[in-house]
N, C-alpha and C. Protein backbone atom coordinates (compact mmCIF):
# COMPACT_ATOMS: atom_id res chain seq x y z
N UNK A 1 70.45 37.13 67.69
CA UNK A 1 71.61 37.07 66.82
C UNK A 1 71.70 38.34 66.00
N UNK A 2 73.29 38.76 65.50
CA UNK A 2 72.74 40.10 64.54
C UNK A 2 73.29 39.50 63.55
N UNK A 3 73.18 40.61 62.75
CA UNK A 3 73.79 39.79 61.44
C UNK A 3 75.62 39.54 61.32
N UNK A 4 76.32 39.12 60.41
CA UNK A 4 77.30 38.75 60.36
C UNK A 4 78.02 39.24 59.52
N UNK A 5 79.44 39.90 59.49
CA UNK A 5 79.93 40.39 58.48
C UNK A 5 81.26 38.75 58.37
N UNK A 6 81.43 38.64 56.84
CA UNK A 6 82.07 37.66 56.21
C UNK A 6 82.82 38.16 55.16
N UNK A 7 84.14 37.13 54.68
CA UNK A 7 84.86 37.71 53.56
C UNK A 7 84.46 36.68 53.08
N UNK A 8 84.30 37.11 51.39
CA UNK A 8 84.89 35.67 50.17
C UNK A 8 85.96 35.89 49.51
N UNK A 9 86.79 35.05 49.12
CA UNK A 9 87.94 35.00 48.38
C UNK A 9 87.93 33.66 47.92
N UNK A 10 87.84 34.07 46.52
CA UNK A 10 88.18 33.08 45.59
C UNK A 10 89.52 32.72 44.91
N UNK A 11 89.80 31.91 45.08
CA UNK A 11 91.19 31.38 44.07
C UNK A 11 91.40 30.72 42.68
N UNK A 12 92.22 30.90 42.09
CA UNK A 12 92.28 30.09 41.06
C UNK A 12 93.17 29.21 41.11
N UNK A 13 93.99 27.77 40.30
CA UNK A 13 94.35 26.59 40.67
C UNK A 13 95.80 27.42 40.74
N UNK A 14 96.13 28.52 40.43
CA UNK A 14 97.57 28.46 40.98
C UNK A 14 97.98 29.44 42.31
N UNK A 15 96.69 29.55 42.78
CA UNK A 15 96.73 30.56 44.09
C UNK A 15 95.89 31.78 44.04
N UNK A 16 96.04 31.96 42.97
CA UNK A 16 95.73 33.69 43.01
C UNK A 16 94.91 33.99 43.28
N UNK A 17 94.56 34.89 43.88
CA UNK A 17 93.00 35.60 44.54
C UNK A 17 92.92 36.59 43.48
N UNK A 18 91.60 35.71 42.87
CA UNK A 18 90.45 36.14 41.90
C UNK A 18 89.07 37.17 41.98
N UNK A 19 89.21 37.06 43.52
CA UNK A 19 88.11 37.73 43.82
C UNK A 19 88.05 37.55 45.84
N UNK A 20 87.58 39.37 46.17
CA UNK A 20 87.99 39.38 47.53
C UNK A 20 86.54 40.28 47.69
N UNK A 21 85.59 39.78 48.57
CA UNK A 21 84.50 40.70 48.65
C UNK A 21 84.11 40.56 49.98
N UNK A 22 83.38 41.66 50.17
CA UNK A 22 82.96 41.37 52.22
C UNK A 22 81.26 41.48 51.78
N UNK A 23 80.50 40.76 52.66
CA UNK A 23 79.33 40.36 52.36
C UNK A 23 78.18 40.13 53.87
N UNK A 24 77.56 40.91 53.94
CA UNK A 24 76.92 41.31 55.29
C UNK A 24 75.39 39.86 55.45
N UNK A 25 75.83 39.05 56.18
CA UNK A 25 74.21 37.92 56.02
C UNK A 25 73.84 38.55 56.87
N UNK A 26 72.43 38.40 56.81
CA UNK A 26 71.28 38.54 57.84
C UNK A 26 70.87 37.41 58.41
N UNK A 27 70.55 37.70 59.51
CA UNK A 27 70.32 36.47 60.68
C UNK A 27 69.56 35.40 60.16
N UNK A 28 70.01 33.86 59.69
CA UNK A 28 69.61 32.93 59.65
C UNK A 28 69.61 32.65 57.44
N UNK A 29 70.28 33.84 57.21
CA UNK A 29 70.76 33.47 56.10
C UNK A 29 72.30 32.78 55.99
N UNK A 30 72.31 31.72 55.17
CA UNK A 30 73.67 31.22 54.81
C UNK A 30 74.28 30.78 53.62
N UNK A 31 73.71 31.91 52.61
CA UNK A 31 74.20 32.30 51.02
C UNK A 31 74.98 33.39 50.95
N UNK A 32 75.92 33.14 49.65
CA UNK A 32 76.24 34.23 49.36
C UNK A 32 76.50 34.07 48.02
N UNK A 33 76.14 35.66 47.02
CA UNK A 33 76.35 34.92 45.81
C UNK A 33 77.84 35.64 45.71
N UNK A 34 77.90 35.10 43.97
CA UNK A 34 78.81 35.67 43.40
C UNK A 34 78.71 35.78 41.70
N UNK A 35 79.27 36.96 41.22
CA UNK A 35 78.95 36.88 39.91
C UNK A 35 80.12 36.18 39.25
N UNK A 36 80.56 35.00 38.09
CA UNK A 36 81.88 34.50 38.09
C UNK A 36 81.81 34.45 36.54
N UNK A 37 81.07 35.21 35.73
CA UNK A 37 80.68 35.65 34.50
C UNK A 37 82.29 35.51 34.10
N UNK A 38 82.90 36.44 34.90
CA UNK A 38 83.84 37.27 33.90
C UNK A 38 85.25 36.40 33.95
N UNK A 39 85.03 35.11 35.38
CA UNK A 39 86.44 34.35 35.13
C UNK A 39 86.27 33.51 34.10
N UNK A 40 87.83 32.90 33.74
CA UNK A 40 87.72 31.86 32.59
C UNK A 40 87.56 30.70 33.57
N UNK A 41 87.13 29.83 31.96
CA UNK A 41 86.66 28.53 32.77
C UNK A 41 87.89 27.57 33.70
N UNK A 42 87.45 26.68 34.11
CA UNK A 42 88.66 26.60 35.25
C UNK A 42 88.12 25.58 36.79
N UNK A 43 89.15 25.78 37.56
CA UNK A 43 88.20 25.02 38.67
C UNK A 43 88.95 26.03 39.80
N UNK A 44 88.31 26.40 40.55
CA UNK A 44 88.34 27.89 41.59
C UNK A 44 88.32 27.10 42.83
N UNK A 45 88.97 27.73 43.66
CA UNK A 45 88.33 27.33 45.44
C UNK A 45 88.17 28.90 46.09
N UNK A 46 86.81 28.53 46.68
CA UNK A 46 85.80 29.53 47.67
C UNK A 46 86.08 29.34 48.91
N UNK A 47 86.71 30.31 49.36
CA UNK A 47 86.63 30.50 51.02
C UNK A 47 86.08 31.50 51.53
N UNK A 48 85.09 31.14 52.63
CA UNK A 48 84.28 32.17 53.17
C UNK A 48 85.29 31.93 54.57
N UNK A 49 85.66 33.36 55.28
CA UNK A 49 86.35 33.63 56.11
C UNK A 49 85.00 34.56 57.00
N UNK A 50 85.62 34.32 58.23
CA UNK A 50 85.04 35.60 59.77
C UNK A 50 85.99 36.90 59.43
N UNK A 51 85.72 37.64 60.47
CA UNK A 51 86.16 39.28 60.09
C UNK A 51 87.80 38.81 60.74
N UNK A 52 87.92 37.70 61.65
CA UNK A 52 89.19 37.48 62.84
C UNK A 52 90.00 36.75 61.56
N UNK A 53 89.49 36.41 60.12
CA UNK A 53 90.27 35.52 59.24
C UNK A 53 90.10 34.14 59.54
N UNK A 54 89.51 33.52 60.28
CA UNK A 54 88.70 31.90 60.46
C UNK A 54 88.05 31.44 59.61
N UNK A 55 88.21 30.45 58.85
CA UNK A 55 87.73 29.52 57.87
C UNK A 55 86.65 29.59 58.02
N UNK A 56 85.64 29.77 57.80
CA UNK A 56 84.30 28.97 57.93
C UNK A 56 83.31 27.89 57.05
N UNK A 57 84.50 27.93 55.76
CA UNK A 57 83.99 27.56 54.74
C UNK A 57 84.41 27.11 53.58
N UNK A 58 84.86 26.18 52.46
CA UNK A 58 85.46 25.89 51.91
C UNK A 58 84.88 25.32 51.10
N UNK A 59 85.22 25.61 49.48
CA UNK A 59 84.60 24.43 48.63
C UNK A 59 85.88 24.61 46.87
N UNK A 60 85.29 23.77 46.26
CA UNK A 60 85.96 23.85 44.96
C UNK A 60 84.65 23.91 44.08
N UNK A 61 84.89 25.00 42.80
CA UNK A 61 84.11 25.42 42.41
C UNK A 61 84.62 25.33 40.67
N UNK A 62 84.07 24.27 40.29
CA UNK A 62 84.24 24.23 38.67
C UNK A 62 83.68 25.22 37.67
N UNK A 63 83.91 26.07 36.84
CA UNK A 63 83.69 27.28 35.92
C UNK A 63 83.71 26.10 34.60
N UNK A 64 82.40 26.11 33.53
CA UNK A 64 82.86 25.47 32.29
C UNK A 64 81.98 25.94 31.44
């Protein structure tokens, strides 16, 4: 396997992309961080995308 290149993009509850980063795993890793210091509190959704733009990943992410 090699490693994997991935996007994250984060949203906030009215759409907006908060955050757009590309993030290289290494084989048999399946983290990725993020620093979210600087958004306000809130409830976010995380999508980890493939390089083709394919979902791979989805969550909702509460800030408080």
């Amino acid at each position: 396997e090699k490693d994997q290149m991935v996007v994250k993009e984060v949203y906030d509850v009215l759409g907006n992309m908060v955050i757009n980063e590309k993030h290289q795993l290494s084989t048999g890793s399946n983290s990725v961080n993020t620093n979210i210091e600087l958004l306000s509190n809130g409830i976010y959704f995380v999508k980890i995308l493939d390089t083709d733009g394919n979902t791979l990943f989805t969550q909702r992410l509460i800030k408080n």
